[in-house]
N, C-alpha and C. Protein backbone atom coordinates (compact mmCIF):
# COMPACT_ATOMS: atom_id res chain seq x y z
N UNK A 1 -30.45 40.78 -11.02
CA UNK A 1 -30.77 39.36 -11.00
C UNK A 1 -30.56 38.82 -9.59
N UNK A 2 -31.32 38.34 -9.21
CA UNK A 2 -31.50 37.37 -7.76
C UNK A 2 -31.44 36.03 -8.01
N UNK A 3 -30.71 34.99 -6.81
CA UNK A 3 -30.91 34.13 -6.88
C UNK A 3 -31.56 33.74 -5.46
N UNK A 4 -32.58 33.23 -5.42
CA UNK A 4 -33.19 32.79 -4.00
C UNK A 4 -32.92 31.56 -3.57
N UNK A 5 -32.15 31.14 -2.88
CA UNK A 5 -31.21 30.04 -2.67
C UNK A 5 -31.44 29.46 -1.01
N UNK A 6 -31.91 27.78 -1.10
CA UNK A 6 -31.45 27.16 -0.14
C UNK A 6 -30.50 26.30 0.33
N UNK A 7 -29.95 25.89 1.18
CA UNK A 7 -29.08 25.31 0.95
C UNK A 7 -29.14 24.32 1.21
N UNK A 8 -29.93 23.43 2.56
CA UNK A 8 -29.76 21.75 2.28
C UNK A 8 -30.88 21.53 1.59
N UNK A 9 -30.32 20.33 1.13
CA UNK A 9 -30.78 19.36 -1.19
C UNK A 9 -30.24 20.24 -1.76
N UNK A 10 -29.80 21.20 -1.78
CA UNK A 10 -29.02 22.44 -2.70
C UNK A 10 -27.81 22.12 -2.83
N UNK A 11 -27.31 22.48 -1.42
CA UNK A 11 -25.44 22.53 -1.63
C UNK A 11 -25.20 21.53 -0.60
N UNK A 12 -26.31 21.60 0.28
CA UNK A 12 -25.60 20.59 1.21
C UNK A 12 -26.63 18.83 0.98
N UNK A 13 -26.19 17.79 0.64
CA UNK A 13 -26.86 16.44 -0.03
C UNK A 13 -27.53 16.12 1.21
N UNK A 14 -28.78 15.97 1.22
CA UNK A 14 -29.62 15.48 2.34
C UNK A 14 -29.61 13.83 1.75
N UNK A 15 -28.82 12.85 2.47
CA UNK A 15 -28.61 11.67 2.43
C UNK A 15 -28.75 11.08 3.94
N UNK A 16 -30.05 10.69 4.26
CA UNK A 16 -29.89 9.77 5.59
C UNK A 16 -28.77 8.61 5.79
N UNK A 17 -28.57 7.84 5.30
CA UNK A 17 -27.64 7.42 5.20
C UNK A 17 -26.14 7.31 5.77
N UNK A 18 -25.83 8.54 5.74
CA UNK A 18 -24.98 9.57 5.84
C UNK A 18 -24.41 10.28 6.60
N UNK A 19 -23.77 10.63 7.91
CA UNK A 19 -23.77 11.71 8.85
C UNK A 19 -22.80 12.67 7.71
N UNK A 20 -23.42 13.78 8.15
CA UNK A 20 -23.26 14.89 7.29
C UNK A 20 -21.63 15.03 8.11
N UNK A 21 -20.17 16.05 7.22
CA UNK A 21 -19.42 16.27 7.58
C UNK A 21 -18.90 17.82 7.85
N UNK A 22 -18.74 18.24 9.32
CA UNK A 22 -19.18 19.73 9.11
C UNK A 22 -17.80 20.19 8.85
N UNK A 23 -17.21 21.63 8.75
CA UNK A 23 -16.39 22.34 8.81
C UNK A 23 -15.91 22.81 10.05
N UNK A 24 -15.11 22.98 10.28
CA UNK A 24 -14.30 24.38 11.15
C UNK A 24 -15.30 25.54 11.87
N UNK A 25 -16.13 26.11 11.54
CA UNK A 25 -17.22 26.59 11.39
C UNK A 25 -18.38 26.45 12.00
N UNK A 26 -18.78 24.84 11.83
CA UNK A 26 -19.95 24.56 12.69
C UNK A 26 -20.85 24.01 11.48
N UNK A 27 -20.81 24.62 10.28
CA UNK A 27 -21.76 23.84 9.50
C UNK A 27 -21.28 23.27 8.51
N UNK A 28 -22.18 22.55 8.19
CA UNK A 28 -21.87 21.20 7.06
C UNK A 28 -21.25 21.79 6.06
N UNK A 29 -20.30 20.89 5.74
CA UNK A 29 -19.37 20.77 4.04
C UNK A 29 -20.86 20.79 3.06
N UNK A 30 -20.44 21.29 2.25
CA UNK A 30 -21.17 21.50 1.04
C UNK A 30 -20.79 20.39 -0.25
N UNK A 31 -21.21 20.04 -1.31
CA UNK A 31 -21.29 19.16 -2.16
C UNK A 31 -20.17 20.02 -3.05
N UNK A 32 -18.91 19.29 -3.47
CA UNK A 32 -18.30 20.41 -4.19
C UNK A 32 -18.79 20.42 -5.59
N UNK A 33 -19.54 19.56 -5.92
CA UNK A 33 -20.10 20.11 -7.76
C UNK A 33 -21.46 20.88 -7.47
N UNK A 34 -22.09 20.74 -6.41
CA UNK A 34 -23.11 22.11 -6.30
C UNK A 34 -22.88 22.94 -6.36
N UNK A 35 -21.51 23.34 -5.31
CA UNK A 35 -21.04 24.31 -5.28
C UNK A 35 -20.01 24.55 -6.68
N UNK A 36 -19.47 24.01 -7.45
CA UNK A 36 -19.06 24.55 -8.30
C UNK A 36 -20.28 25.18 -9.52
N UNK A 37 -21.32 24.03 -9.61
CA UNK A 37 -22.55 24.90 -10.45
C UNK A 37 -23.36 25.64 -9.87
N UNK A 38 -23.22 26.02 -8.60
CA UNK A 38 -23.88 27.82 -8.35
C UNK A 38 -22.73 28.45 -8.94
N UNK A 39 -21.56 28.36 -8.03
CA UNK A 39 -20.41 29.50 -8.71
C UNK A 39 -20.58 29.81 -10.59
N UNK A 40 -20.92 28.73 -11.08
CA UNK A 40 -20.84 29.22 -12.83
C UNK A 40 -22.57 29.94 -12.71
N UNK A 41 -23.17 29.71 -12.18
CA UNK A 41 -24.52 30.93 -12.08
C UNK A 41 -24.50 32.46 -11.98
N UNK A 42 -23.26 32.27 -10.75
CA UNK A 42 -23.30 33.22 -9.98
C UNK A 42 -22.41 34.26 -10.87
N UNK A 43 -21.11 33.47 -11.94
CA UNK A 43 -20.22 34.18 -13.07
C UNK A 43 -20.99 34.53 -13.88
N UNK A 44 -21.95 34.28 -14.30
CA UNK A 44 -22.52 33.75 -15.76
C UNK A 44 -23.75 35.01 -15.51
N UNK A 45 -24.12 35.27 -14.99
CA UNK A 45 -24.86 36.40 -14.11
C UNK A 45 -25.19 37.62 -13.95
N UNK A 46 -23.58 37.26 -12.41
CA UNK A 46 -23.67 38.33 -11.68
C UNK A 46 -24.70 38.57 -11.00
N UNK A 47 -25.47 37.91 -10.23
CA UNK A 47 -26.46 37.64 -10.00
C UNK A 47 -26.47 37.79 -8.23
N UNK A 48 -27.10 38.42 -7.41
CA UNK A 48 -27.65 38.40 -5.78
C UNK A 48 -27.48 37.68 -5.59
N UNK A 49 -27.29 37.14 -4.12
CA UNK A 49 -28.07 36.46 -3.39
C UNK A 49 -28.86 36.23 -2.30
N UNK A 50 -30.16 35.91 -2.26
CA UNK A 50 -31.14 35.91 -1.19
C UNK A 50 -31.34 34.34 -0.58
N UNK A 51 -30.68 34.69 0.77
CA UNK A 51 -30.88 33.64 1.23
C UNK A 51 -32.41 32.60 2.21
N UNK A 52 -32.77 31.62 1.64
CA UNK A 52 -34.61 31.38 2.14
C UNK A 52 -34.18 30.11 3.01
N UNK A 53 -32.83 29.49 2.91
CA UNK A 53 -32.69 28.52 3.60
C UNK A 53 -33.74 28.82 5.22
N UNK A 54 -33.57 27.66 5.84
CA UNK A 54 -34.08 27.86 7.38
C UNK A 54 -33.14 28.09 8.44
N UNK A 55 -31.94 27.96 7.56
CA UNK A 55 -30.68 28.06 8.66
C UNK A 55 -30.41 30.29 8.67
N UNK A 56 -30.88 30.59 8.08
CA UNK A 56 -30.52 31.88 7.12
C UNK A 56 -30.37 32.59 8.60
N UNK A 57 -31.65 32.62 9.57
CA UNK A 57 -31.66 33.42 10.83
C UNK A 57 -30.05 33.33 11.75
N UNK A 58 -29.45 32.26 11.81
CA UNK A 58 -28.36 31.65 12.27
C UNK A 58 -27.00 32.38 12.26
N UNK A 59 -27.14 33.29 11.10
CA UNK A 59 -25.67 34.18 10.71
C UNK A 59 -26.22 35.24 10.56
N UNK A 60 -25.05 36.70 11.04
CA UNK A 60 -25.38 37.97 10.16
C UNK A 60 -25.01 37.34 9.00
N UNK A 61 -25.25 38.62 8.33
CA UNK A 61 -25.11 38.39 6.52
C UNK A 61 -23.39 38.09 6.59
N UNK A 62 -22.76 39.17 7.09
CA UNK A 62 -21.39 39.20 7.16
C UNK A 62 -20.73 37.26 7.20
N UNK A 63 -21.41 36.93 8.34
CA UNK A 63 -21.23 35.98 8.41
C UNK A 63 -21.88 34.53 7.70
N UNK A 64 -22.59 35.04 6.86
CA UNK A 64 -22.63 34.34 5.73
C UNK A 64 -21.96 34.20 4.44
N UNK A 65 -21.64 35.48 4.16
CA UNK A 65 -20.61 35.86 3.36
C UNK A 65 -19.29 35.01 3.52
N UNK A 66 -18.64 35.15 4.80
CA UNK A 66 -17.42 34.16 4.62
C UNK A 66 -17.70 33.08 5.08
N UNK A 67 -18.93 32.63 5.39
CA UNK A 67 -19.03 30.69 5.47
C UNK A 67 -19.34 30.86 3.77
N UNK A 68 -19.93 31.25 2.97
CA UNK A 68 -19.90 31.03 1.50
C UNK A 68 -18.70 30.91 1.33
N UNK A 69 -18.19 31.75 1.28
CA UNK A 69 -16.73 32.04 0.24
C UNK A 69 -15.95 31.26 0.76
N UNK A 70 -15.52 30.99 1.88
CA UNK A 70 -14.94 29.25 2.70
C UNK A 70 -15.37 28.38 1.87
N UNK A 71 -16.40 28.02 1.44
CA UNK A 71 -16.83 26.85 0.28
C UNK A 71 -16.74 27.04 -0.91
N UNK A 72 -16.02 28.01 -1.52
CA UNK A 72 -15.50 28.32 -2.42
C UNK A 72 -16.98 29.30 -3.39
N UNK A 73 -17.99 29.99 -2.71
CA UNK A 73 -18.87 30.47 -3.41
C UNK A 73 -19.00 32.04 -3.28
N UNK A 74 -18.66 32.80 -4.28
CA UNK A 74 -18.15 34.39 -3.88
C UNK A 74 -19.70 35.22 -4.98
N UNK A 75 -20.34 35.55 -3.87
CA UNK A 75 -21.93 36.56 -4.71
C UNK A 75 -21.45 38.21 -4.15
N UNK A 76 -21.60 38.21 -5.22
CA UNK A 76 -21.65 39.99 -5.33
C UNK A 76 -22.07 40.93 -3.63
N UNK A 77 -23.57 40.10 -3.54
CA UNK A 77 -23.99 40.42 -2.37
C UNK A 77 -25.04 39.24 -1.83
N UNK A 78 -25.04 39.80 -0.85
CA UNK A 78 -25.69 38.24 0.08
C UNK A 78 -26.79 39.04 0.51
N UNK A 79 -28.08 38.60 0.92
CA UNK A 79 -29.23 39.11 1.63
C UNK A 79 -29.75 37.61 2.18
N UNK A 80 -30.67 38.04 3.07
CA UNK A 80 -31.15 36.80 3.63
C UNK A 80 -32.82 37.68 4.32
N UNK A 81 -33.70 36.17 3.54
CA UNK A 81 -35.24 36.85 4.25
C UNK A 81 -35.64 37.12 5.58
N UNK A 82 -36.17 37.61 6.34
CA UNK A 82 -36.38 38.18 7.59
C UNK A 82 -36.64 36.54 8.55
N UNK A 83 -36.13 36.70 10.00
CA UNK A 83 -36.27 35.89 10.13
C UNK A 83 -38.16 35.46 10.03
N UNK A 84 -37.86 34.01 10.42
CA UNK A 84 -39.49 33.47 10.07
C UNK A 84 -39.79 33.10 11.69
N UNK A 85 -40.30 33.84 12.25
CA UNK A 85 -40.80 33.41 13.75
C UNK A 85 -41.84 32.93 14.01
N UNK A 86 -42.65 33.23 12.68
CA UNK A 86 -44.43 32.66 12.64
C UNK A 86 -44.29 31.25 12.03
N UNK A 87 -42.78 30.99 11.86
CA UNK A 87 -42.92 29.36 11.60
C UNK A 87 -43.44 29.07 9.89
N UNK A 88 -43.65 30.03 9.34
CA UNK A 88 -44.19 29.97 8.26
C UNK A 88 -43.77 28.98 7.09
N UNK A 89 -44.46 28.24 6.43
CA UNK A 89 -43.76 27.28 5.05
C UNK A 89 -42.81 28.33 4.12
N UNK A 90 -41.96 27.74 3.48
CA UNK A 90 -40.73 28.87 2.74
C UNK A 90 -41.62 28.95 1.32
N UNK A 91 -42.97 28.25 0.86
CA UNK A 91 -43.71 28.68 0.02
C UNK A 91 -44.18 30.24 0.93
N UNK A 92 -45.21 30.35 1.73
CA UNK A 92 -45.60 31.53 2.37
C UNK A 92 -44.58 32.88 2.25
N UNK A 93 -43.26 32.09 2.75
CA UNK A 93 -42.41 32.87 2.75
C UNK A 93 -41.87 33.70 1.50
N UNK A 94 -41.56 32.91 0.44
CA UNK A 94 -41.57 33.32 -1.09
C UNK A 94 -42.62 34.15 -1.56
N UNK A 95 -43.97 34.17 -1.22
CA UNK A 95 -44.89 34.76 -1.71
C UNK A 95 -44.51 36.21 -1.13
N UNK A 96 -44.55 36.20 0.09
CA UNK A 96 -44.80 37.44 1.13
C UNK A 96 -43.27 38.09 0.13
N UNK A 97 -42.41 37.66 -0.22
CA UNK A 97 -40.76 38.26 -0.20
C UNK A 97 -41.66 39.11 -2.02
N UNK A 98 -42.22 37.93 -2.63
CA UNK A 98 -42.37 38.49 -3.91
C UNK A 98 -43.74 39.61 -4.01
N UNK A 99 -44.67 39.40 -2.95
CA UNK A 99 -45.54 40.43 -3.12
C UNK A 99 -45.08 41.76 -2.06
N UNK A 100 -44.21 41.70 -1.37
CA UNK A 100 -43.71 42.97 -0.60
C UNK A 100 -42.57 43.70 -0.90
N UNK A 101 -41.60 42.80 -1.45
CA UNK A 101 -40.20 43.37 -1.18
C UNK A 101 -39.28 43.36 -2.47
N UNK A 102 -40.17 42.17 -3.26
CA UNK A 102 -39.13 41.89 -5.07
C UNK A 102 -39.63 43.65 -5.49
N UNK A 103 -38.28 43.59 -6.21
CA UNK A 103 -37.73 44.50 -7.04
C UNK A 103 -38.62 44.30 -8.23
N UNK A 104 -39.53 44.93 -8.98
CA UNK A 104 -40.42 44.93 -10.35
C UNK A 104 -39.22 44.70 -11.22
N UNK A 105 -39.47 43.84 -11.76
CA UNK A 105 -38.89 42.98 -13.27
C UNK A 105 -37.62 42.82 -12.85
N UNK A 106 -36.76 42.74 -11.89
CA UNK A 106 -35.80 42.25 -11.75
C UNK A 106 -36.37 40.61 -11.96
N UNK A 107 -35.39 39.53 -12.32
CA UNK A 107 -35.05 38.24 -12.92
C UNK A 107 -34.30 37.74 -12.18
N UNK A 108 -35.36 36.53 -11.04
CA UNK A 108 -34.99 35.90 -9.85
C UNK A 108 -35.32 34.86 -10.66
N UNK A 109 -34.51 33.85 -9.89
CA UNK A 109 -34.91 32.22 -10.06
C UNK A 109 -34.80 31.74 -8.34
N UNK A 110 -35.43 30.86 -8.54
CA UNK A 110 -36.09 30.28 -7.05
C UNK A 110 -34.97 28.60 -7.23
N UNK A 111 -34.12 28.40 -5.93
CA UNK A 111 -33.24 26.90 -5.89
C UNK A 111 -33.33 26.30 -5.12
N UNK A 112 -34.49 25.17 -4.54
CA UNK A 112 -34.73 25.00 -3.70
C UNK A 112 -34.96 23.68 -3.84
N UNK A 113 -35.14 22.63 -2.56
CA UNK A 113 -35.92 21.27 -2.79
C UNK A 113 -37.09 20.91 -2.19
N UNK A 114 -37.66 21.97 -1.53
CA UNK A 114 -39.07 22.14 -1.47
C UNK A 114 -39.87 21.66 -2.42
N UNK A 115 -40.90 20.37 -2.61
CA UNK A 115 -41.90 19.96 -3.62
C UNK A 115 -42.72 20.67 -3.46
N UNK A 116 -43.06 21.17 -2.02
CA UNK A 116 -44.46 22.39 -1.55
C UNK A 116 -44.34 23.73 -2.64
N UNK A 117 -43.39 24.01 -3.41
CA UNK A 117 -43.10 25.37 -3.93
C UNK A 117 -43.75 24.93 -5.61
N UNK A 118 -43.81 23.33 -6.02
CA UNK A 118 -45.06 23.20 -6.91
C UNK A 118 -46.09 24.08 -6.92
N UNK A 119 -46.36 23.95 -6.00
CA UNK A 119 -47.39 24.90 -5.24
C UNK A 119 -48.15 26.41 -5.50
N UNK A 120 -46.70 26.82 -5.84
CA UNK A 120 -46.27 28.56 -5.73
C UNK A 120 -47.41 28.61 -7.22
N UNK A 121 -47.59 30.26 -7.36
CA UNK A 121 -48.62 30.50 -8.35
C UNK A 121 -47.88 30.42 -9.82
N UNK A 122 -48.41 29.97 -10.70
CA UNK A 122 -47.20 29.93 -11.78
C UNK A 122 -46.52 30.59 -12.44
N UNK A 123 -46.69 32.52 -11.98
CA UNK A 123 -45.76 33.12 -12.66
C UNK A 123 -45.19 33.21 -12.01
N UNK A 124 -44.72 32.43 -10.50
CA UNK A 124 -43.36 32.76 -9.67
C UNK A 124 -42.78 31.18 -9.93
N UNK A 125 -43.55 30.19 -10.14
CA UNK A 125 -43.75 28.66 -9.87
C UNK A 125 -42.22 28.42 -11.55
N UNK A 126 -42.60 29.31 -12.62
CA UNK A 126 -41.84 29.43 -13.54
C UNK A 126 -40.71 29.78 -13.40
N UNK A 127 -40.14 30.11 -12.38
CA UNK A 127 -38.67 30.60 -11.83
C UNK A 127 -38.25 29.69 -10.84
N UNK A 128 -38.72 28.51 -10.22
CA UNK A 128 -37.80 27.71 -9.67
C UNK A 128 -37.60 26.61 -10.36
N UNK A 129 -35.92 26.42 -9.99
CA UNK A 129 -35.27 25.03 -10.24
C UNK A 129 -35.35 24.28 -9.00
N UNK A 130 -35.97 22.77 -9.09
CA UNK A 130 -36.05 21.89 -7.73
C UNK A 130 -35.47 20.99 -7.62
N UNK A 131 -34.80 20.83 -7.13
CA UNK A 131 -33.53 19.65 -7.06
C UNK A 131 -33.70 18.76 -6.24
N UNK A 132 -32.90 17.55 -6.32
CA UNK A 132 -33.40 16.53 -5.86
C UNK A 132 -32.47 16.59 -4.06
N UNK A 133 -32.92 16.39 -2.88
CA UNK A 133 -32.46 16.56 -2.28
C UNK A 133 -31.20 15.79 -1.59
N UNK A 134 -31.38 14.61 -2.15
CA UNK A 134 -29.76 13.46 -2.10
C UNK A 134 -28.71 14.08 -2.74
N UNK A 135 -29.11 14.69 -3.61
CA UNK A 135 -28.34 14.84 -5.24
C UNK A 135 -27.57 16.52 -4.93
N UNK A 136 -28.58 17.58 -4.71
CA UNK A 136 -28.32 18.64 -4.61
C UNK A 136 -28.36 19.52 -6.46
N UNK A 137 -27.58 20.33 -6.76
CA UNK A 137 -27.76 21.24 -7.42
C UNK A 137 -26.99 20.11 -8.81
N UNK A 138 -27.35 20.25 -9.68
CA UNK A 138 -26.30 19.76 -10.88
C UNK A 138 -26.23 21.04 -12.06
N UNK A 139 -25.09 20.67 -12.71
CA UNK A 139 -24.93 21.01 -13.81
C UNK A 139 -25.81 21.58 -14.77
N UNK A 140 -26.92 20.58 -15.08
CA UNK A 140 -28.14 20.63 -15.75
C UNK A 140 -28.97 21.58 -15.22
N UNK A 141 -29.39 21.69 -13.93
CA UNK A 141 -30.17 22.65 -13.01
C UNK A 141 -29.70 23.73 -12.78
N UNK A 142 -28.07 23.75 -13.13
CA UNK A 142 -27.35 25.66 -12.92
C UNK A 142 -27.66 25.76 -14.75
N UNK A 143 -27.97 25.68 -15.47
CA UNK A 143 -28.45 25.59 -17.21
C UNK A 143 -29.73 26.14 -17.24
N UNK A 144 -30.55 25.10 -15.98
CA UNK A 144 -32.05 26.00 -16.41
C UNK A 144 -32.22 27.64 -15.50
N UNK A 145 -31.48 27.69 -14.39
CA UNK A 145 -31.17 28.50 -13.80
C UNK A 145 -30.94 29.71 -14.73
N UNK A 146 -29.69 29.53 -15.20
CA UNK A 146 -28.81 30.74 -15.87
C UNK A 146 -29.77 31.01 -16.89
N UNK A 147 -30.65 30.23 -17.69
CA UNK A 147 -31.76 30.27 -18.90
C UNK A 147 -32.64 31.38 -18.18
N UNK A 148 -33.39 30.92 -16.92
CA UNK A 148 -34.13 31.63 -16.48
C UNK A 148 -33.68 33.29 -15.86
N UNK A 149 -32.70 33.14 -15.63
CA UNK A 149 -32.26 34.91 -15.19
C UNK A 149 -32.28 35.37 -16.45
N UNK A 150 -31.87 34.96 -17.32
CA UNK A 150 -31.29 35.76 -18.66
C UNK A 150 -32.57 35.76 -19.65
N UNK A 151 -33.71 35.24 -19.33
CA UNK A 151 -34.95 35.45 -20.35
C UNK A 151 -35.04 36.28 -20.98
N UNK A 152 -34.50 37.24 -20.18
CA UNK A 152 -35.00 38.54 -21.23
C UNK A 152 -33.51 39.52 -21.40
N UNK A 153 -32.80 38.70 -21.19
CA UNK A 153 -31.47 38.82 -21.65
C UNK A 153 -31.24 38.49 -23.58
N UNK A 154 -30.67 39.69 -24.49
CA UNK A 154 -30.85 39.11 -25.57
C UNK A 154 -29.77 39.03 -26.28
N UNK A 155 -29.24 37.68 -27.06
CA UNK A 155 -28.23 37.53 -27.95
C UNK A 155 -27.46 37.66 -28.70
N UNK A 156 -26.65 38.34 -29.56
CA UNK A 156 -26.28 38.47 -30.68
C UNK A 156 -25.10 38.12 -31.18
């Protein structure tokens, strides 16, 4: 299971309004109920993570790994898409990741606040949750999330 994850409207609240408050680190504090409803994704799971943010080029993985887990968010494993030098939309980008590089029937969900990813064709378009980008990730949106990895996950 993958989760393809961005992070600002995600974890970090895109509020003009606002000057964002960074860390120790260099980058922005994260929303702590986003970040607590990825972490129940990420339990609930066990689930990757692939990072599509635009910041993604910015860190080795290593070093993504402990700016996550500093915000209290611990994934099995971290990946992040190649950088994007052609400037490409993170729709383009999603396509190219799912027609080159996805794993056959592995059970990704797409977390992003991209409206352009409407867009996406609808059997990938069916795997993202889009969040509002003031707001970031809720409760409700780690629900349709965890629904969507586990589709073919079965009950008893």
């Amino acid at each position: 299971m993958l989760i393809l994850l961005d992070i600002d409207g995600v974890l970090v609240s895109a509020n003009s309004w606002k000057k964002p408050e960074f860390m120790e680190d260099g980058f922005p504090m994260f929303n702590a109920r986003s970040v607590k409803a990825l972490q129940r994704i990420l339990s609930e799971t066990n689930a990757s993570v692939l990072l599509t943010t635009s910041h993604k080029s910015k860190y080795k993985v290593a070093q993504w790994k402990d700016l996550l887990k500093s915000r209290g968010i611990s994934a099995k494993k971290i990946h992040r898409l190649t950088s994007n030098s052609l400037q490409t939309s993170r729709k383009d980008e999603i396509l190219q990741w799912y027609n080159h590089k996805r794993i056959p029937n592995e059970e990704f969900v797409i977390i992003d606040d991209d409206k352009m990813l409407n867009d996406l064709p609808e059997n990938i378009k069916q795997n993202l949750v889009l969040t509002t980008p003031s707001v970031g990730l809720t409760d409700d949106l780690a629900d349709e999330a965890i629904s969507i990895l586990q589709k073919n996950v079965y009950h008893y």
